[in-house]
N, C-alpha and C. Protein backbone atom coordinates (compact mmCIF):
# COMPACT_ATOMS: atom_id res chain seq x y z
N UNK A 1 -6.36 64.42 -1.94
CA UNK A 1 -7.51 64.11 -1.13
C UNK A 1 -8.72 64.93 -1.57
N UNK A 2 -8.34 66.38 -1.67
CA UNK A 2 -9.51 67.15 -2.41
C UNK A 2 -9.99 67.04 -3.61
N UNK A 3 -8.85 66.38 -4.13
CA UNK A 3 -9.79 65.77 -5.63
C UNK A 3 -10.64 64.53 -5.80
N UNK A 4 -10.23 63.19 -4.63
CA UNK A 4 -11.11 62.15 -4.44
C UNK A 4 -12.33 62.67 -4.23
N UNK A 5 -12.30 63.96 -2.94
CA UNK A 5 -13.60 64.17 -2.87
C UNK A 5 -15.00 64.42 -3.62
N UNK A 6 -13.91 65.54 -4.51
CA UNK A 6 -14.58 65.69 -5.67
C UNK A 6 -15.22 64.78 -6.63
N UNK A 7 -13.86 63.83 -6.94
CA UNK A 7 -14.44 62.81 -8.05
C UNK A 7 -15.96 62.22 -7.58
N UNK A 8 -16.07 61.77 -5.52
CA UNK A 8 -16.72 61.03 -5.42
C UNK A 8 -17.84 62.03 -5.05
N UNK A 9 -18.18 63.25 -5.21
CA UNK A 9 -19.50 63.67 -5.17
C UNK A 9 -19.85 64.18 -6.71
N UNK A 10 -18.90 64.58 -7.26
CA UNK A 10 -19.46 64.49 -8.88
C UNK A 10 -20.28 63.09 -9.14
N UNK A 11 -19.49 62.01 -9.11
CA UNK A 11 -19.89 60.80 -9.74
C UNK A 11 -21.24 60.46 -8.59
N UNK A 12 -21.63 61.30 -7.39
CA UNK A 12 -22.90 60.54 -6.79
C UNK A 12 -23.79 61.58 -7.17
N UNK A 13 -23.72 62.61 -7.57
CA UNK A 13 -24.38 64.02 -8.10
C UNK A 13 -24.95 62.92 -9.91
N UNK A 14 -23.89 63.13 -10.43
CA UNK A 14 -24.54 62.16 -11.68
C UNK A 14 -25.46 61.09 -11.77
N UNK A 15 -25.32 59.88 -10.87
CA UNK A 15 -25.96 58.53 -10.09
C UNK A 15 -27.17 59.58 -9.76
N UNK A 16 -27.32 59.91 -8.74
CA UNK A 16 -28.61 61.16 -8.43
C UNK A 16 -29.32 61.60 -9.44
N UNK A 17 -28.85 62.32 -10.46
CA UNK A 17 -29.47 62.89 -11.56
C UNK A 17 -29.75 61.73 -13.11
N UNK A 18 -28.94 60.48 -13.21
CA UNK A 18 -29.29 59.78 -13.82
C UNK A 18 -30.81 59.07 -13.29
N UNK A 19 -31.04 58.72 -11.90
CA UNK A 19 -32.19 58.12 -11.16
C UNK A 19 -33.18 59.28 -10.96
N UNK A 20 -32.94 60.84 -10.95
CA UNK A 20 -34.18 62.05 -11.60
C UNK A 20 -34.53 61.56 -12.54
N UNK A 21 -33.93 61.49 -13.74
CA UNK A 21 -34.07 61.39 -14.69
C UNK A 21 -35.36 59.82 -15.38
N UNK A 22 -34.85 58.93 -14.88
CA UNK A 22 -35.51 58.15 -14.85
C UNK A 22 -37.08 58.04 -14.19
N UNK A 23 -36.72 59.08 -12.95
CA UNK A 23 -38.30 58.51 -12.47
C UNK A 23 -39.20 59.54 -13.05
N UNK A 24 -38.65 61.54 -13.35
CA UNK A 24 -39.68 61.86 -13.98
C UNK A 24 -40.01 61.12 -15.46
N UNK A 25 -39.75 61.13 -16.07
CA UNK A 25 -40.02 60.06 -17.21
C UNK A 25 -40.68 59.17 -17.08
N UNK A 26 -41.04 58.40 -16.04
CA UNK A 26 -41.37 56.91 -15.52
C UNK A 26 -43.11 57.44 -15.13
N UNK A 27 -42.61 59.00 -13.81
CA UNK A 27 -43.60 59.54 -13.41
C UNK A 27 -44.55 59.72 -14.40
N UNK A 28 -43.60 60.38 -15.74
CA UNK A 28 -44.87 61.23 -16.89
C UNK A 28 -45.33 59.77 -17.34
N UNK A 29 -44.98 58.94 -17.73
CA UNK A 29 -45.86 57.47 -18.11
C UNK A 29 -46.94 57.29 -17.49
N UNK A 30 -46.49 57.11 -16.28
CA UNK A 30 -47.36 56.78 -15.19
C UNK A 30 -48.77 57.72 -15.36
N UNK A 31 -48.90 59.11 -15.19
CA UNK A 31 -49.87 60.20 -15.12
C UNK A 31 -50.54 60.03 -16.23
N UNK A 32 -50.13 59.21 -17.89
CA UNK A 32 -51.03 59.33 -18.72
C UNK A 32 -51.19 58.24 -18.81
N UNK A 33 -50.99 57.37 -18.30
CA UNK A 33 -51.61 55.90 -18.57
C UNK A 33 -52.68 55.81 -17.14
N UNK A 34 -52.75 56.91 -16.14
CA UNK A 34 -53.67 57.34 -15.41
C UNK A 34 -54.68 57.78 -15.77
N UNK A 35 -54.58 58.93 -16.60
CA UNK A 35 -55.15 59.34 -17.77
C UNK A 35 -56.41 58.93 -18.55
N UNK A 36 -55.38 57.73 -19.03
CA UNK A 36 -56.29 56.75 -20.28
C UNK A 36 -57.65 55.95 -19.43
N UNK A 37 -57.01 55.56 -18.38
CA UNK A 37 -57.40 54.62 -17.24
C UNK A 37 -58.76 55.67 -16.60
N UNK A 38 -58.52 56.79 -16.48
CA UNK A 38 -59.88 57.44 -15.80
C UNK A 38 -60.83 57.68 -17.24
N UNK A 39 -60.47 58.11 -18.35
CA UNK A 39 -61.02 58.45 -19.18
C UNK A 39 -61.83 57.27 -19.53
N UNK A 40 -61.26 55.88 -19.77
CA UNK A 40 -62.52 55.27 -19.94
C UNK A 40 -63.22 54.45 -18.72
N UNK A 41 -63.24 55.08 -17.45
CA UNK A 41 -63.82 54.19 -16.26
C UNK A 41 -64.88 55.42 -15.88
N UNK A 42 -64.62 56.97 -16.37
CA UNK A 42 -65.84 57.77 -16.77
C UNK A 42 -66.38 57.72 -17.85
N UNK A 43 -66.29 56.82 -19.20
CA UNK A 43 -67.08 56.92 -20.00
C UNK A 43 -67.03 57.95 -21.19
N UNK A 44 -65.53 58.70 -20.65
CA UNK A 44 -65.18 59.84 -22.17
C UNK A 44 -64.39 59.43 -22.83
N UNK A 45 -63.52 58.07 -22.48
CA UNK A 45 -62.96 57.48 -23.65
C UNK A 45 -63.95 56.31 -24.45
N UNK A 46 -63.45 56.13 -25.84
CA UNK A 46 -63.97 55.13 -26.53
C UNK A 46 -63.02 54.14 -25.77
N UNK A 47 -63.43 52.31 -25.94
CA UNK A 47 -62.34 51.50 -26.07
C UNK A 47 -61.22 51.98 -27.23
N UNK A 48 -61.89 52.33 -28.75
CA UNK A 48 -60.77 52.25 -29.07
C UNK A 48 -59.59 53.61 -29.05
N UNK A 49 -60.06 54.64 -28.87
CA UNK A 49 -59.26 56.22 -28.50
C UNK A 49 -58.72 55.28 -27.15
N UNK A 50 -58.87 54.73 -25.98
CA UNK A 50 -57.57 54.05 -25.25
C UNK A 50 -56.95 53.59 -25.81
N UNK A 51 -57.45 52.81 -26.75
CA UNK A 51 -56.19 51.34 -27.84
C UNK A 51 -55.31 52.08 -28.27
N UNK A 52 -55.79 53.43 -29.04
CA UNK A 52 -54.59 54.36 -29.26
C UNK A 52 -53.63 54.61 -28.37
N UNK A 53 -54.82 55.58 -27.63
CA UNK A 53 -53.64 56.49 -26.74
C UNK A 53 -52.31 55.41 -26.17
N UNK A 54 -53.35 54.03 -25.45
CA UNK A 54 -52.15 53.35 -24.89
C UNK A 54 -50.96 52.48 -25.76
N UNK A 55 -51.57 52.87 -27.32
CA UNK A 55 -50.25 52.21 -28.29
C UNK A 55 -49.28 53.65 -28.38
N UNK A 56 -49.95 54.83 -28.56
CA UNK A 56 -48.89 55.78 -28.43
C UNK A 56 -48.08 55.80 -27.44
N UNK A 57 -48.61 55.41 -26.09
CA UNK A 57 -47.79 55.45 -25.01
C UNK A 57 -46.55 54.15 -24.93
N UNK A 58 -47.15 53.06 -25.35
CA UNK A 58 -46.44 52.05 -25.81
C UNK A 58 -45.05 52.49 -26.78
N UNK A 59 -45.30 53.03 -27.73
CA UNK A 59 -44.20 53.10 -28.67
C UNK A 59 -43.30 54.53 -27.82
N UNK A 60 -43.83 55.14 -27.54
CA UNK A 60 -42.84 56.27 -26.40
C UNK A 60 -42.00 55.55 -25.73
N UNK A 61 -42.79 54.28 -24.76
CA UNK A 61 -42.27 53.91 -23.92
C UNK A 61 -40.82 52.53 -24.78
N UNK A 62 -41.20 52.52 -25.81
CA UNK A 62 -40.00 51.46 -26.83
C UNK A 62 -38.81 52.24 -27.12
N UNK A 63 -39.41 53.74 -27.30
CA UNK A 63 -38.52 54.55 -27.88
C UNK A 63 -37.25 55.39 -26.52
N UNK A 64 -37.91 55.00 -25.43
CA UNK A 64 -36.91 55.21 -24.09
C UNK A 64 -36.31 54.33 -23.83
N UNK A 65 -36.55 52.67 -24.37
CA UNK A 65 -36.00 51.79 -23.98
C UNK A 65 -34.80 51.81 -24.76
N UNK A 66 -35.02 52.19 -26.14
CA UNK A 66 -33.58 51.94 -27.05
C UNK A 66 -33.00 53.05 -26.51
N UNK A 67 -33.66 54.40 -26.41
CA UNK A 67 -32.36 55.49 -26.12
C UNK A 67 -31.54 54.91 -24.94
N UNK A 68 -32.42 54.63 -23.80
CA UNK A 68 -31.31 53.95 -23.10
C UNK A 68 -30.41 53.02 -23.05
N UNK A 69 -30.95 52.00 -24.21
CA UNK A 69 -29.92 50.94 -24.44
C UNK A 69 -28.55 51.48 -25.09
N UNK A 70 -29.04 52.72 -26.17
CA UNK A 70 -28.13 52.94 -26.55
C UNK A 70 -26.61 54.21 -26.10
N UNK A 71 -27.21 54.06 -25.09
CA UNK A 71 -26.51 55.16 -24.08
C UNK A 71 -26.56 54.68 -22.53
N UNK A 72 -25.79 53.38 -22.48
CA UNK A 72 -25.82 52.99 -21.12
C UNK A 72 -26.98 53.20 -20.17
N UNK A 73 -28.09 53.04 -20.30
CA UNK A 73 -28.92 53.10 -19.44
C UNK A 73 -29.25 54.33 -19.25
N UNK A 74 -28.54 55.89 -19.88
CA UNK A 74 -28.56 57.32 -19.29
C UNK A 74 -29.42 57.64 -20.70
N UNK A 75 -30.19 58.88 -20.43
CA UNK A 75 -30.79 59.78 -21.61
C UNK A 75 -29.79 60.77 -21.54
N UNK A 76 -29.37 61.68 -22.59
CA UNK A 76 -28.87 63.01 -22.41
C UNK A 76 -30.06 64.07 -22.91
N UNK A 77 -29.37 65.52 -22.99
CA UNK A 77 -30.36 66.19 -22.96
C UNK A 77 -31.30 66.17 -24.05
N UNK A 78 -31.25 66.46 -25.37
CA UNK A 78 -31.16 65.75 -26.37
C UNK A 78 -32.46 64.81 -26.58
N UNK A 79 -32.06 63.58 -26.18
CA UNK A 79 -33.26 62.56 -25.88
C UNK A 79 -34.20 63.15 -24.76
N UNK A 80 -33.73 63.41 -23.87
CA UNK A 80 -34.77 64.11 -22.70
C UNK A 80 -35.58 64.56 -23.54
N UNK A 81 -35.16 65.85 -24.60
CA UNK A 81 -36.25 67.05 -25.13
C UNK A 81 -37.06 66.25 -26.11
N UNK A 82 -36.36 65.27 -26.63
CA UNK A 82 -37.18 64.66 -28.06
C UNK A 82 -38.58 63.59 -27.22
N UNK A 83 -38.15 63.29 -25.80
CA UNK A 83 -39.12 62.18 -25.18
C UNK A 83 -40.22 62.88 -24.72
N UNK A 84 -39.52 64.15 -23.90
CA UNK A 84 -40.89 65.28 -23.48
C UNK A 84 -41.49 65.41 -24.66
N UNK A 85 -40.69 66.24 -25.67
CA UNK A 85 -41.69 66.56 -27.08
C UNK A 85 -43.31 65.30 -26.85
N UNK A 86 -42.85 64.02 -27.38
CA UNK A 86 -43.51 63.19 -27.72
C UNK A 86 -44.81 63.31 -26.75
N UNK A 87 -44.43 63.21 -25.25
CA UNK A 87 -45.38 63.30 -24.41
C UNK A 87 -46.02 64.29 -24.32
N UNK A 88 -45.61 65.50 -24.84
CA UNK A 88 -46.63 66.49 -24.84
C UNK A 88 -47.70 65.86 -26.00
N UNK A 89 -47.32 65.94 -27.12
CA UNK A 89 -47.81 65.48 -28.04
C UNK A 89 -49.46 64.21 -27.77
N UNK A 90 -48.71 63.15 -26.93
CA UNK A 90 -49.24 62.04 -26.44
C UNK A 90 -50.42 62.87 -25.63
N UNK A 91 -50.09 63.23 -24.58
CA UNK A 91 -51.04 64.24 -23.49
C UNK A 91 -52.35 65.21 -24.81
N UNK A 92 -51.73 66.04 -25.61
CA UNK A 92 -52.80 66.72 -26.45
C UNK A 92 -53.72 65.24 -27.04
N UNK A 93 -53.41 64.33 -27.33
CA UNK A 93 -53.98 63.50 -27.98
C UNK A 93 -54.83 63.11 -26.63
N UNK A 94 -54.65 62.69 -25.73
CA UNK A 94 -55.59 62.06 -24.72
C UNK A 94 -56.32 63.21 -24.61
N UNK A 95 -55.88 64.48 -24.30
CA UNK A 95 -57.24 65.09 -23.96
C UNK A 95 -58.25 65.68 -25.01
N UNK A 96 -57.83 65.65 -26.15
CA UNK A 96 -58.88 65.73 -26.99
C UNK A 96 -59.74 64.50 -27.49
N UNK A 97 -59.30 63.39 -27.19
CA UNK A 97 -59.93 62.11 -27.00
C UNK A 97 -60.94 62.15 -26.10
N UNK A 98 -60.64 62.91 -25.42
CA UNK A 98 -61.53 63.07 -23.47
C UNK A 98 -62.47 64.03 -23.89
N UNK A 99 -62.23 64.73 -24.88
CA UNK A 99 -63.03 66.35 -24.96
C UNK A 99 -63.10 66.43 -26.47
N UNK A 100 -64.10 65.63 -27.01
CA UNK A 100 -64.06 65.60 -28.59
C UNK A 100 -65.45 65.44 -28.84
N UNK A 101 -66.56 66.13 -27.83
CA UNK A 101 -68.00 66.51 -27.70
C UNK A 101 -69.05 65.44 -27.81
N UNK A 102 -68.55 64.12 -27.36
CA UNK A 102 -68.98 63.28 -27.64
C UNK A 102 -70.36 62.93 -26.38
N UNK A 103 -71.30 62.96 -26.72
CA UNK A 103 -72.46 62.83 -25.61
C UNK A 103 -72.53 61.66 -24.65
N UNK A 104 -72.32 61.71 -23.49
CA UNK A 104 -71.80 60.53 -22.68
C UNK A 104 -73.49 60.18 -21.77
């Protein structure tokens, strides 16, 4: 009996942390495609520095779709660090897009 229990809060602890997992990821999308979206509705993005930023965000967002395809729908840690990497990456690029002294 004490081990059902177990099994069944491990396996809802995992379910839990697979659906973390998903929404910060989803969240960090979300905040820079916020991002892109204020930058040019103030006038510090170009159209085309969005076309970028939002194709970089695009191919991030291709590159979460296969990790998950290829791992049941789950990232491990691994992919987690290689997806943050990218988004940091993505994020330095928007804001020097935003802040690249351009006279508005």
């Amino acid at each position: 009996m004490l081990k059902l229990r177990f099994t069944a809060a491990l396996t809802a602890a995992l379910v839990l942390a697979g659906a973390a997992d998903a929404q910060s990821v989803n969240q960090r999308q979300g905040r820079q495609q916020a991002r892109i979206n204020q930058g040019v509705a103030s006038g510090r993005l170009t159209a085309g520095e969005a076309v970028r930023d939002e194709r970089q965000q695009g191919r991030i967002n291709a590159t979460e779709a296969r990790m998950r395809a290829n791992n049941n729908g789950h990232l491990n840690g691994n992919q987690r660090a290689r997806l943050e990497n990218r988004q940091n990456r993505a994020s330095a690029h928007i804001y020097n897009s935003k802040h690249n002294r351009r006279r508005y």
